[in-house]
PDB file of N, CA and C in Angstrom:
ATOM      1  N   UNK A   1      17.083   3.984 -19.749  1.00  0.00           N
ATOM      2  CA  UNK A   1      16.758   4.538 -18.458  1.00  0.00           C
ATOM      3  C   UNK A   1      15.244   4.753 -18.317  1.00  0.00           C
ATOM      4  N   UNK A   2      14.765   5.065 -19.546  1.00  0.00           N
ATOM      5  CA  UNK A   2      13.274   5.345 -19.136  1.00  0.00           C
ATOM      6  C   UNK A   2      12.440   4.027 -19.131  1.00  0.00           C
ATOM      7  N   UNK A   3      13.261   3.301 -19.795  1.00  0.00           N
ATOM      8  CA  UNK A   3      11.989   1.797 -19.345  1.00  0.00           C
ATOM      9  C   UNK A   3      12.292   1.238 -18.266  1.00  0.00           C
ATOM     10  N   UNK A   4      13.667   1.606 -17.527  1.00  0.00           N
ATOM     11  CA  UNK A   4      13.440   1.189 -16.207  1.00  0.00           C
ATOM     12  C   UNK A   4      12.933   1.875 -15.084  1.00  0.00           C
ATOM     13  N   UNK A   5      12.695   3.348 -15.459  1.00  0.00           N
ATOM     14  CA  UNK A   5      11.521   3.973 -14.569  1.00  0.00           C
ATOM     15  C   UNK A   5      10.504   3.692 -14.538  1.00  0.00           C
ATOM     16  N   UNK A   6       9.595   3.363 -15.937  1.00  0.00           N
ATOM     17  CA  UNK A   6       8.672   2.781 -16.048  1.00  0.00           C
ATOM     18  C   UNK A   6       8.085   1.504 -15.694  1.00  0.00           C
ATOM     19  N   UNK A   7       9.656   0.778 -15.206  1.00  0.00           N
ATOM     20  CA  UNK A   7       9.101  -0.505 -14.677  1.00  0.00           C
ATOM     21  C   UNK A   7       9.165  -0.348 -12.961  1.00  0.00           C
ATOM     22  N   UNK A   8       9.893   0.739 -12.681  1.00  0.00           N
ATOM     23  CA  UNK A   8      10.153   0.793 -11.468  1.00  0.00           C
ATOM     24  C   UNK A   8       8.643   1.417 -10.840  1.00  0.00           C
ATOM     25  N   UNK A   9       8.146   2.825 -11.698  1.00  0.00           N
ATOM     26  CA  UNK A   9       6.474   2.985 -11.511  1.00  0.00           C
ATOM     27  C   UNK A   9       5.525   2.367 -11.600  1.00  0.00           C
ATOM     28  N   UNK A  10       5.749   1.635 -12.389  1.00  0.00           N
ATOM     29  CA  UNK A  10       4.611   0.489 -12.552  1.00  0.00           C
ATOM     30  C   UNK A  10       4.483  -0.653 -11.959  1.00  0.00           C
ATOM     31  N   UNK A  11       5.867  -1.394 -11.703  1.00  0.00           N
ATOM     32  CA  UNK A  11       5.654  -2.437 -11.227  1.00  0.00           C
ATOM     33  C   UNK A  11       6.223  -2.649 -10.296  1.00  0.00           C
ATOM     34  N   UNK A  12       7.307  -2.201  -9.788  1.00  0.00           N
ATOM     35  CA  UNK A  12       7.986  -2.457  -8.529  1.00  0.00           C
ATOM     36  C   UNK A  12       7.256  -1.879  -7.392  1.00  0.00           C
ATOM     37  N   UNK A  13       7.316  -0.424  -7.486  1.00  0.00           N
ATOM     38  CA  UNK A  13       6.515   0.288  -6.717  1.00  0.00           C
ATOM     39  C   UNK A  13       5.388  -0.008  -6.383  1.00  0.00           C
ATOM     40  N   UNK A  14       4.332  -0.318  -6.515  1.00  0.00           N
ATOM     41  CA  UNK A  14       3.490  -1.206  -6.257  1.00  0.00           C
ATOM     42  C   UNK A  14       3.468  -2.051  -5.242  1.00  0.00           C
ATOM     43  N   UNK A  15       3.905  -3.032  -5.397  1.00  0.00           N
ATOM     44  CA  UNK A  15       4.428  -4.498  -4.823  1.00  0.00           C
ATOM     45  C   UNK A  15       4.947  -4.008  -3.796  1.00  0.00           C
ATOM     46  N   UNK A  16       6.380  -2.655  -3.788  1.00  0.00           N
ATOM     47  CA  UNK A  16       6.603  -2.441  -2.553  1.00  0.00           C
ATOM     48  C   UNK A  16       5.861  -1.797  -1.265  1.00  0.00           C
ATOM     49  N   UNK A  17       5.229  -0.779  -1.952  1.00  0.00           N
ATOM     50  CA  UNK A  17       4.258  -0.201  -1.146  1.00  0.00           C
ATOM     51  C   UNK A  17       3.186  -0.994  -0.744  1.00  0.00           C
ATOM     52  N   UNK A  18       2.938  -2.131  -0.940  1.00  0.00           N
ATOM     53  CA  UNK A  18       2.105  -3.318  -0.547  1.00  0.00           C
ATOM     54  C   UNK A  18       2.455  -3.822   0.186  1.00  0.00           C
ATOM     55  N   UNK A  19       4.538  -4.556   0.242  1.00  0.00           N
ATOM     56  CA  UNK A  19       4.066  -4.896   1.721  1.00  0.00           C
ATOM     57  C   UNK A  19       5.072  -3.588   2.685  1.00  0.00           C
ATOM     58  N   UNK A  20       5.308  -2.571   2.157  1.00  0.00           N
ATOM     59  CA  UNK A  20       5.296  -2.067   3.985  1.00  0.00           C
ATOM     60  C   UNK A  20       3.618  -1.639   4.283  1.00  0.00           C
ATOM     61  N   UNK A  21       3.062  -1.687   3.415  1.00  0.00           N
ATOM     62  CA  UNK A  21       1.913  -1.653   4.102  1.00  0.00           C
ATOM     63  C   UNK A  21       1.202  -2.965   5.104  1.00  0.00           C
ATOM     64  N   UNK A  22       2.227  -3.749   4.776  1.00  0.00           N
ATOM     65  CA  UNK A  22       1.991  -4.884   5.981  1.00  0.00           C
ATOM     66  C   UNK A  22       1.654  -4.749   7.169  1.00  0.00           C
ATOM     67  N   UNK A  23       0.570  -5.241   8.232  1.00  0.00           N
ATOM     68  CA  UNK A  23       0.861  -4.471   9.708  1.00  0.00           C
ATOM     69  C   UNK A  23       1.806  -5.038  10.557  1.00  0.00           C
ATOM     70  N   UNK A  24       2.552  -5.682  10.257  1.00  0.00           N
ATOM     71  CA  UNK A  24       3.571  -6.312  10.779  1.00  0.00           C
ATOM     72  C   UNK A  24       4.861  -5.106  10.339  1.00  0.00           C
ATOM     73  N   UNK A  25       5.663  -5.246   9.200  1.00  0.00           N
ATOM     74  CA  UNK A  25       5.992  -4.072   8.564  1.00  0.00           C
ATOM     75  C   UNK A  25       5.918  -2.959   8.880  1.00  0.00           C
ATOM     76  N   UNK A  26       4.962  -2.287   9.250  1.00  0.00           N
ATOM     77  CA  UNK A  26       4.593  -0.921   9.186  1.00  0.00           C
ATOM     78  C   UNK A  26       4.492  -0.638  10.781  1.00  0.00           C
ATOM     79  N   UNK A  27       4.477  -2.006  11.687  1.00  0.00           N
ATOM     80  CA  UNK A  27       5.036  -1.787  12.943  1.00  0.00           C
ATOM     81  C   UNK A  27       6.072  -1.721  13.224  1.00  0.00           C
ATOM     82  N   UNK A  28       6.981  -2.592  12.787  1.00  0.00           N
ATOM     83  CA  UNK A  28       8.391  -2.350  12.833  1.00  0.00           C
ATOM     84  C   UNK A  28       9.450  -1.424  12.317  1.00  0.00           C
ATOM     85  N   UNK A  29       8.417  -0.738  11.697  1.00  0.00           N
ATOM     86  CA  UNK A  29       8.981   0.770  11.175  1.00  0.00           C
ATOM     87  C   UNK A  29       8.485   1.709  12.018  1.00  0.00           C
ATOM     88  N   UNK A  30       7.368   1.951  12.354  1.00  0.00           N
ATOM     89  CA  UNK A  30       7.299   2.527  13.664  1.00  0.00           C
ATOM     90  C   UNK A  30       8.058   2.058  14.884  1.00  0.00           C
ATOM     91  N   UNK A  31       7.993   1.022  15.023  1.00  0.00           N
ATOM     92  CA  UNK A  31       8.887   0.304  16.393  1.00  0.00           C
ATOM     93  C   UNK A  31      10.257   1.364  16.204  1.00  0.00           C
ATOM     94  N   UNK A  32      10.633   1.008  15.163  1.00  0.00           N
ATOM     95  CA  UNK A  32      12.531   1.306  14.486  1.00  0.00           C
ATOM     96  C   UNK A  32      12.617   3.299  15.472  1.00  0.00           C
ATOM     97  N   UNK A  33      10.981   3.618  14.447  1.00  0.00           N
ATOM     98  CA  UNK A  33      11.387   5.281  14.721  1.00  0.00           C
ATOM     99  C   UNK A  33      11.201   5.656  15.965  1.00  0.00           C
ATOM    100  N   UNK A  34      10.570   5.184  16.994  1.00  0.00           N
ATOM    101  CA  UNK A  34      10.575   5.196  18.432  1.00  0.00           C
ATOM    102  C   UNK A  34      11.600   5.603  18.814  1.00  0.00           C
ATOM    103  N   UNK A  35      12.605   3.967  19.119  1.00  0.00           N
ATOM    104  CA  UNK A  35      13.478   3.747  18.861  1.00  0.00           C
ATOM    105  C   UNK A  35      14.901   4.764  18.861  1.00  0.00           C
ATOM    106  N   UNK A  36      14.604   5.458  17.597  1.00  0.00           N
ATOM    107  CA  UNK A  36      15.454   6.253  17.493  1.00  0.00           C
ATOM    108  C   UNK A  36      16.838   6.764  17.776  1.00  0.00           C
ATOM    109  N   UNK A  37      16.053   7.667  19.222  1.00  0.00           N
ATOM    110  CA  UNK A  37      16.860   8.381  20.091  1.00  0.00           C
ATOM    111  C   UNK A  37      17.829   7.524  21.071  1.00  0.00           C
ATOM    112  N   UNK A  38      17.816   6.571  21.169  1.00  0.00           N
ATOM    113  CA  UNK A  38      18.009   5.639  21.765  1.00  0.00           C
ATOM    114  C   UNK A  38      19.970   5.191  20.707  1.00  0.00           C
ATOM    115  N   UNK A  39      19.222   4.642  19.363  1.00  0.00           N
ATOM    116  CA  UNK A  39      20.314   4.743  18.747  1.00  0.00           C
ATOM    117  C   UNK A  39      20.920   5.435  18.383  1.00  0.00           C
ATOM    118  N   UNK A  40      20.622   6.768  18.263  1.00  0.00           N
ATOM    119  CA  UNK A  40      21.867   7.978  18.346  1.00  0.00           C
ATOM    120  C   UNK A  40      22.504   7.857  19.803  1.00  0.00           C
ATOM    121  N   UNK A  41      22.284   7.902  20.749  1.00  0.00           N
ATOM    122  CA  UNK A  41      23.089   7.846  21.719  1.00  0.00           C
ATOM    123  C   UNK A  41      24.011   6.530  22.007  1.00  0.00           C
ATOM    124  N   UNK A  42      23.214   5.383  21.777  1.00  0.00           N
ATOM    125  CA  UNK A  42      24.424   4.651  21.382  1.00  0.00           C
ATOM    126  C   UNK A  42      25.470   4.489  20.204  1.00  0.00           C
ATOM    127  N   UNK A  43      25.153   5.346  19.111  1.00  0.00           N
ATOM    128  CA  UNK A  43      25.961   5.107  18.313  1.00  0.00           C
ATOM    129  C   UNK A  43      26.913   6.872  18.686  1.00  0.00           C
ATOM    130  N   UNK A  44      26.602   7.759  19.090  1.00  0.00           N
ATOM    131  CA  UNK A  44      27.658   8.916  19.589  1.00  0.00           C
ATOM    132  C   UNK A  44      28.395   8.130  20.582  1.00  0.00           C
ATOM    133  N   UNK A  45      28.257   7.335  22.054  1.00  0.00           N
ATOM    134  CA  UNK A  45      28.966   6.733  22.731  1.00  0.00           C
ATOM    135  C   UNK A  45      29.824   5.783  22.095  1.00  0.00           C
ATOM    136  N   UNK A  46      29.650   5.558  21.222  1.00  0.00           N
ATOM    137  CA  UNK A  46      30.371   4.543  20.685  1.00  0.00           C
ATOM    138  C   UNK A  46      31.600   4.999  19.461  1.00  0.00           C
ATOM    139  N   UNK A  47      31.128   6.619  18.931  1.00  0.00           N
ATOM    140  CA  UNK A  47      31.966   7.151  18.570  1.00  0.00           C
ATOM    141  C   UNK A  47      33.093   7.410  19.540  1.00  0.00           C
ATOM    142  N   UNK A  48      32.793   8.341  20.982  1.00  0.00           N
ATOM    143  CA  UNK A  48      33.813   8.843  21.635  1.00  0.00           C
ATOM    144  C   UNK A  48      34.314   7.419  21.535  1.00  0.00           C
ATOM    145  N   UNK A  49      34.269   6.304  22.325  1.00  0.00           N
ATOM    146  CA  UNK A  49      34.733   5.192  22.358  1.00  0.00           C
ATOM    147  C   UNK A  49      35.762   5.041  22.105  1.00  0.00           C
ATOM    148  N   UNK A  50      35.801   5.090  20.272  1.00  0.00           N
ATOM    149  CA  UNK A  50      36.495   4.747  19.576  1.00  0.00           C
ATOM    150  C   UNK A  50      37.912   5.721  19.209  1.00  0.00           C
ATOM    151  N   UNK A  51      37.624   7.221  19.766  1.00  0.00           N
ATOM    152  CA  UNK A  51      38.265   8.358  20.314  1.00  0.00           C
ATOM    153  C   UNK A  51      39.419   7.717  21.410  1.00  0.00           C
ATOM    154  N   UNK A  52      39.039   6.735  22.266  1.00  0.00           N
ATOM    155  CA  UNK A  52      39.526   6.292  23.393  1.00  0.00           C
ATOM    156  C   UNK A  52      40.840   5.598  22.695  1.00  0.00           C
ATOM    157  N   UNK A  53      40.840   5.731  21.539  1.00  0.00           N
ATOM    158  CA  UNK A  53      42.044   4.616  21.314  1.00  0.00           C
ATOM    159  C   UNK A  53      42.941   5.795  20.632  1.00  0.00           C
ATOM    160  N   UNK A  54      42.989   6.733  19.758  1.00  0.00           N
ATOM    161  CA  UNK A  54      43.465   7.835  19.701  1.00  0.00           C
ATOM    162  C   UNK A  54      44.255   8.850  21.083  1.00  0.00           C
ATOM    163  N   UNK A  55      42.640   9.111  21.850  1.00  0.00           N
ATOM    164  CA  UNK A  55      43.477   9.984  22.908  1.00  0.00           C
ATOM    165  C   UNK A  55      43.621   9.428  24.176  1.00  0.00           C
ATOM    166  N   UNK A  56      45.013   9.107  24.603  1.00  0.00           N
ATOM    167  CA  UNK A  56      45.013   8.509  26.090  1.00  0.00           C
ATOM    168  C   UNK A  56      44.627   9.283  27.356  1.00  0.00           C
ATOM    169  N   UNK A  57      44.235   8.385  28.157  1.00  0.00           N
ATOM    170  CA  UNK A  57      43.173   9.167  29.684  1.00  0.00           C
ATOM    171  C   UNK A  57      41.822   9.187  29.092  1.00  0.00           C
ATOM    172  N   UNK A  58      41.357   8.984  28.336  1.00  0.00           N
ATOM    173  CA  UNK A  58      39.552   9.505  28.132  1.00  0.00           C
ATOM    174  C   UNK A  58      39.101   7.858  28.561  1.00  0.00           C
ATOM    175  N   UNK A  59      37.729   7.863  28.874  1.00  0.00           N
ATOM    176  CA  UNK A  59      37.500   6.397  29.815  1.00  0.00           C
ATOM    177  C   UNK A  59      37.006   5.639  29.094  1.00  0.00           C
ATOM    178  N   UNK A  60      36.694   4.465  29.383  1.00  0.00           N
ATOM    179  CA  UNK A  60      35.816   2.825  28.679  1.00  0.00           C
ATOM    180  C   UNK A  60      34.793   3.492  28.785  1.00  0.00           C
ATOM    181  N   UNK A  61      33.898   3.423  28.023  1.00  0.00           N
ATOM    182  CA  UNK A  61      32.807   3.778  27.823  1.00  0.00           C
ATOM    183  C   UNK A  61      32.239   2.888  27.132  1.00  0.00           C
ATOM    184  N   UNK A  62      32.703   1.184  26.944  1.00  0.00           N
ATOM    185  CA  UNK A  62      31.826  -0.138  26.164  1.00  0.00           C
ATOM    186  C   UNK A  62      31.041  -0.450  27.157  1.00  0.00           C
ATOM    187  N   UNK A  63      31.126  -0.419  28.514  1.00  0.00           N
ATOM    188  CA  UNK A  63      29.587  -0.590  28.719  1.00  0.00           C
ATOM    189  C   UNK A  63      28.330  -0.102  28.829  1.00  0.00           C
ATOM    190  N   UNK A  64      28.357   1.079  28.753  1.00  0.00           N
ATOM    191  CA  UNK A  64      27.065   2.082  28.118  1.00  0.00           C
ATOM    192  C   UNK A  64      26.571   1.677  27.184  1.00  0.00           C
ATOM    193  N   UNK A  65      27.751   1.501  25.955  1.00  0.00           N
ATOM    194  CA  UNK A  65      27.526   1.053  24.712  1.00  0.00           C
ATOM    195  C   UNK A  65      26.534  -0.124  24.520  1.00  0.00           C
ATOM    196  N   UNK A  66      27.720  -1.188  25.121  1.00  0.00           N
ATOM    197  CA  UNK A  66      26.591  -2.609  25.294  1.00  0.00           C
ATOM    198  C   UNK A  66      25.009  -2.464  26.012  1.00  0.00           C
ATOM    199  N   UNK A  67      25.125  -1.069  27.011  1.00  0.00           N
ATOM    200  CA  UNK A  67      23.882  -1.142  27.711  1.00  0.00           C
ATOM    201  C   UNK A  67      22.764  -0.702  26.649  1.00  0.00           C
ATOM    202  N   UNK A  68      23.519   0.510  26.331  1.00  0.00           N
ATOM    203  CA  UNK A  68      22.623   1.184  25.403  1.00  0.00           C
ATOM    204  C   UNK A  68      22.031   0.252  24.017  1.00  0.00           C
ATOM    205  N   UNK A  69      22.570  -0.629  23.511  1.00  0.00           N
ATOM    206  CA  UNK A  69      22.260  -1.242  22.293  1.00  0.00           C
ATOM    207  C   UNK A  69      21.113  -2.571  22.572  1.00  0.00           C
ATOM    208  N   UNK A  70      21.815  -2.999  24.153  1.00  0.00           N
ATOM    209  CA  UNK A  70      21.037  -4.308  24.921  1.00  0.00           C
ATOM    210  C   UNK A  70      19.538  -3.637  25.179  1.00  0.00           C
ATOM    211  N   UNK A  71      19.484  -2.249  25.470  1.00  0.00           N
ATOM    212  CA  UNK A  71      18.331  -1.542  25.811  1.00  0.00           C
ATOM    213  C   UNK A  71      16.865  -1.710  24.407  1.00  0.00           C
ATOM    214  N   UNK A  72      18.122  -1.171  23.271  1.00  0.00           N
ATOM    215  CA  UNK A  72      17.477  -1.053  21.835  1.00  0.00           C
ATOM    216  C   UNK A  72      16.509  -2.296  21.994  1.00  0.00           C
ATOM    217  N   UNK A  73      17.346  -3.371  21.837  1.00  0.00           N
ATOM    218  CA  UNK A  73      17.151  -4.498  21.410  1.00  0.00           C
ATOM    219  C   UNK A  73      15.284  -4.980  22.136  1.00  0.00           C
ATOM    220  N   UNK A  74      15.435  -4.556  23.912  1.00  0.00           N
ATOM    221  CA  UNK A  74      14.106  -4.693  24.203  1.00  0.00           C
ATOM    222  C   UNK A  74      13.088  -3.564  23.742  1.00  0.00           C
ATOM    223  N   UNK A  75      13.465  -2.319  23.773  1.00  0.00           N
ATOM    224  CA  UNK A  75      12.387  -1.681  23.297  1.00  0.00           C
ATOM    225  C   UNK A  75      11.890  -1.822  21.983  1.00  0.00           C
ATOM    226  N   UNK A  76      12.590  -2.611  20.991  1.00  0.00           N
ATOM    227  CA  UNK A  76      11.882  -3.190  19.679  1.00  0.00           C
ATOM    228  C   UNK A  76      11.632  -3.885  19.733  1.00  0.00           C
ATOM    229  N   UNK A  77      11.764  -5.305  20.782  1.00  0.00           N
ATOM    230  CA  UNK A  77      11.079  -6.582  21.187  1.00  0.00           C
ATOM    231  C   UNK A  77       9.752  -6.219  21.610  1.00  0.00           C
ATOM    232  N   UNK A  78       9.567  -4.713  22.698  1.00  0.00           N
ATOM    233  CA  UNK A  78       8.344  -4.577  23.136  1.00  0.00           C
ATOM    234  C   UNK A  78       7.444  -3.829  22.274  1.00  0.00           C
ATOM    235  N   UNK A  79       8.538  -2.404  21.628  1.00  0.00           N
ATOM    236  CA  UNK A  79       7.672  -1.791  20.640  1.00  0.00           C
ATOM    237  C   UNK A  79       6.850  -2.434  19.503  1.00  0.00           C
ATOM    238  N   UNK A  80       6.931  -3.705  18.836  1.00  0.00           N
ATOM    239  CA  UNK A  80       6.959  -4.174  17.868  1.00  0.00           C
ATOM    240  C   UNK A  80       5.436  -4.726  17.706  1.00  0.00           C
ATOM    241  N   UNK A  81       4.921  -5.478  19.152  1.00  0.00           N
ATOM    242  CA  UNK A  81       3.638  -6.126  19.007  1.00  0.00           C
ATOM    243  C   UNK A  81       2.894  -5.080  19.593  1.00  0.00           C
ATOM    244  N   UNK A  82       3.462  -4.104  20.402  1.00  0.00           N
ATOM    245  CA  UNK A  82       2.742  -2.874  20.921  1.00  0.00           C
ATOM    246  C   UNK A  82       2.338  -2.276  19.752  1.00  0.00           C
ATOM    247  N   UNK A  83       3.006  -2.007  18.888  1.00  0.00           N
ATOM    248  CA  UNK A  83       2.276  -1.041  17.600  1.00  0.00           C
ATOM    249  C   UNK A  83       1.131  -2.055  16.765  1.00  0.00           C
ATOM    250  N   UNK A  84       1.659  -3.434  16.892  1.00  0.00           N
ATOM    251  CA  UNK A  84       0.783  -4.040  16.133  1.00  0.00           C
ATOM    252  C   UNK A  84      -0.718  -3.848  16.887  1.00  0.00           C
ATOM    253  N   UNK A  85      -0.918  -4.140  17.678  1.00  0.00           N
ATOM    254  CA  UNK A  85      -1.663  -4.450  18.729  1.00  0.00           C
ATOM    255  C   UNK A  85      -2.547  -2.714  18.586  1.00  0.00           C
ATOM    256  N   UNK A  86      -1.972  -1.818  18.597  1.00  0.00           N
ATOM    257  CA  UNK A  86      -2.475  -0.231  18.525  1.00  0.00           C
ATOM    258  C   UNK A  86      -3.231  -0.400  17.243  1.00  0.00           C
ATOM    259  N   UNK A  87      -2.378  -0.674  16.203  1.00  0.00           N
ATOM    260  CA  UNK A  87      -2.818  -0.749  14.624  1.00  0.00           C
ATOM    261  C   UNK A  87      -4.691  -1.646  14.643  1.00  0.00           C
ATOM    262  N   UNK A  88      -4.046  -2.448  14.707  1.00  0.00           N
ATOM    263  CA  UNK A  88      -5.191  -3.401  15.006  1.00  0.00           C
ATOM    264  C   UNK A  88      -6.680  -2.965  15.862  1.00  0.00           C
ATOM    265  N   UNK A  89      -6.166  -2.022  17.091  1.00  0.00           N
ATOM    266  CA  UNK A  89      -7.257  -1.913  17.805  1.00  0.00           C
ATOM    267  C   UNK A  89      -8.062  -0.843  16.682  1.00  0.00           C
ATOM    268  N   UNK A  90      -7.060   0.117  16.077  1.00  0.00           N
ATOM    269  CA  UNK A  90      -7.488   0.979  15.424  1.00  0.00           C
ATOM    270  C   UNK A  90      -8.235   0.997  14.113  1.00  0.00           C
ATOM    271  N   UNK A  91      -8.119  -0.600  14.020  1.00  0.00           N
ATOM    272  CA  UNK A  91      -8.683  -0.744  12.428  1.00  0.00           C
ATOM    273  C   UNK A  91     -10.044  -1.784  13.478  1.00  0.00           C
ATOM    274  N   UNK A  92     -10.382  -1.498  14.230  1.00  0.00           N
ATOM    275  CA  UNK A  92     -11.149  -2.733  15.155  1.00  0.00           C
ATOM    276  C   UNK A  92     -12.713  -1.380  15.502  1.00  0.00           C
ATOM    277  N   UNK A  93     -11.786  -0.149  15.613  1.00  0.00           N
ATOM    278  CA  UNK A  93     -12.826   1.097  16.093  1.00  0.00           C
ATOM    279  C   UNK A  93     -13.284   1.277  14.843  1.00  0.00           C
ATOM    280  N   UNK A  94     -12.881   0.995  13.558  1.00  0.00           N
ATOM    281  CA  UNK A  94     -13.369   2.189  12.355  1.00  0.00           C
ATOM    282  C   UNK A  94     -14.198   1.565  11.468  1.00  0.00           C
TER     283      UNK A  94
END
């Protein structure tokens, strides 16, 4: 166990923290955490949802779902070169 911590400190770690330090990477992790709030609400709608098949009378609620996830999908299409683009200006001022 301890020589694989040691390889995990020494050498993995490293390498990984290299590339999320990518600015590509490190936008799309920002993009993701934006994001967020967005996917909790589609993924709670999508819980009751699934409630819908348990308790009868409660309503369709898949197209919120689909809206809500179709939504995700552009705000990480847009968030994505937007952060790059921020990153960049910011390493452009310093």
């Amino acid at each position: 166990m301890k020589r694989f911590m040691k390889w995990m400190t020494e050498s993995f770690a490293p390498r990984l923290e290299a590339f999320t330090n990518n600015l590509w990477v490190a936008s799309i992790q920002e993009a993701i955490m934006v994001a967020i709030p967005m996917i909790f609400i589609g993924s709670i709608i999508t819980l009751i949802s699934i409630l819908k098949d348990f308790i009868p009378g409660m309503p369709d609620l898949t197209p919120i779902t689909t809206f809500s996830f179709g939504l995700l999908g552009l705000f990480i299409a847009f968030l994505t070169p937007y952060t790059v683009m921020e990153k960049r200006e910011r390493c452009w001022r310093e």
